[in-house]
Protein backbone atom coordinates (compact mmCIF):
# COMPACT_ATOMS: atom_id res chain seq x y z
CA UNK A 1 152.03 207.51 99.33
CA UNK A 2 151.67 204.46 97.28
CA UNK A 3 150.52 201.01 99.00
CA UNK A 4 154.12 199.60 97.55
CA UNK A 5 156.29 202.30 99.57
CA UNK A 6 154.76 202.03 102.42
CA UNK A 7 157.35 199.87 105.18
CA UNK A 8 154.92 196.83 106.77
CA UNK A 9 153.66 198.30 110.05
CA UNK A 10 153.64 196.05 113.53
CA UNK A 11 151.03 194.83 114.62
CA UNK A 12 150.50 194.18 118.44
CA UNK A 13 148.25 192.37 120.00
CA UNK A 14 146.84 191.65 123.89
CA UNK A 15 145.48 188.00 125.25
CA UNK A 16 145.08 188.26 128.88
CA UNK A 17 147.82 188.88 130.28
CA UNK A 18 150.43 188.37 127.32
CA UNK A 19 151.62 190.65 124.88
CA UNK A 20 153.50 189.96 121.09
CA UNK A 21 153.75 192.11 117.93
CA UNK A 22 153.11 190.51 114.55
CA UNK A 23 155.65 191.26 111.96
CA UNK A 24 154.31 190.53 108.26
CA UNK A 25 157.31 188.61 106.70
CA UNK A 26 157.77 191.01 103.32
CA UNK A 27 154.65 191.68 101.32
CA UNK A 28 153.61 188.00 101.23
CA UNK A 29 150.37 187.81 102.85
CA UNK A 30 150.41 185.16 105.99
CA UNK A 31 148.90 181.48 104.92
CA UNK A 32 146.70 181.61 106.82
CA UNK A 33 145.03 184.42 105.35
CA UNK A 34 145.88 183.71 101.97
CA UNK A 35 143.00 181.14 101.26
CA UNK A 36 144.75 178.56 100.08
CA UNK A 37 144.39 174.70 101.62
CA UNK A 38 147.06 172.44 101.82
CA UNK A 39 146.64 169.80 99.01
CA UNK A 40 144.26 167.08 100.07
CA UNK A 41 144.08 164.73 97.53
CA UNK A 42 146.79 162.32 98.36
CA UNK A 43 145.17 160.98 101.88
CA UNK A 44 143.20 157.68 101.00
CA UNK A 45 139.71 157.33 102.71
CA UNK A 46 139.14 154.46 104.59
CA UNK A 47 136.17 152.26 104.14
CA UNK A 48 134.26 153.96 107.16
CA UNK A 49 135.14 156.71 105.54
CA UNK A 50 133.51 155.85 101.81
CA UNK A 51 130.70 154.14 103.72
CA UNK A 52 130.00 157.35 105.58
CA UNK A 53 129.74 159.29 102.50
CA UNK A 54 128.18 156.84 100.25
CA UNK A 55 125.86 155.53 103.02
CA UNK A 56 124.64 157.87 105.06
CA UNK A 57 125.21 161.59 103.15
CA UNK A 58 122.89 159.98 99.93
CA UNK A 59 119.94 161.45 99.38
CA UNK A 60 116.56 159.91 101.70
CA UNK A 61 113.92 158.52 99.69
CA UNK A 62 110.48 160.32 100.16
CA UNK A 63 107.06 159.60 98.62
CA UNK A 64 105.88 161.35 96.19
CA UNK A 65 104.05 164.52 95.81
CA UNK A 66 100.72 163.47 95.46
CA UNK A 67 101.05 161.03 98.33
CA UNK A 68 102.21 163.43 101.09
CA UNK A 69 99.26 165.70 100.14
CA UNK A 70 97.28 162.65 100.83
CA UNK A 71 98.75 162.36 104.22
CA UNK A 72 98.30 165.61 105.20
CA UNK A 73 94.84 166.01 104.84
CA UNK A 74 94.23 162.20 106.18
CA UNK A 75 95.97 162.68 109.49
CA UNK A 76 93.96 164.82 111.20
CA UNK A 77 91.30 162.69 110.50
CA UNK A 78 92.44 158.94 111.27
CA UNK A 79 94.02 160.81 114.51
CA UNK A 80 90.28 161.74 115.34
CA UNK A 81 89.11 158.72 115.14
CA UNK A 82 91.57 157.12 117.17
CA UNK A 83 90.79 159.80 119.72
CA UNK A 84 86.82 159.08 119.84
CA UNK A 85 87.74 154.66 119.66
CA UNK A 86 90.19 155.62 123.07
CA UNK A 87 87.48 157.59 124.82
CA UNK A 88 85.11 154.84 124.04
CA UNK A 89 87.30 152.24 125.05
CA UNK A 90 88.08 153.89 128.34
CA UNK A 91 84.25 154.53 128.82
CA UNK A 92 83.79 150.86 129.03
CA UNK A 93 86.06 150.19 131.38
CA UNK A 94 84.66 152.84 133.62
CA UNK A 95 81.37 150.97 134.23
């Protein structure tokens, strides 16, 4: 049996307590599962709106390569230091 003779089956369907069929209306696929959106383009962003976008979605700035390498390997080390300067601070306060 081709797909085209076949008559469009029922389709039932159970949510708590309530029952319904589903009756496809002729061969037409619901819109809902068709894929196709509603045509957006004649609502008119607001300025919030074009602010959001053009404001807060742009791209961050971030340093460069070279510099973040830089960072990486010099953190460990200034955080050291500021370690041993806070142990020695606190050691002269303890006397």
């Amino acid at each position: 049996m081709k797909p085209e003779e076949r008559a469009p089956r029922e389709i039932t369907y159970r949510i708590g307590w309530k029952r319904g069929t589903i009756v496809p209306n002729g061969c037409r696929p619901p819109t809902a599962v068709s894929g196709h959106s509603p045509d957006m383009s004649n609502i008119r962003e607001s300025r919030l709106q074009r602010w959001n976008r053009g404001y807060l979605w742009c791209k961050a700035p971030s340093p460069g390569h070279r510099t973040l390498q830089v960072a990486v390997f010099a953190m460990p080390v200034l955080l050291f230091a500021l370690f041993l300067w806070m142990v020695y601070e606190l050691a002269q306060h303890a006397r």
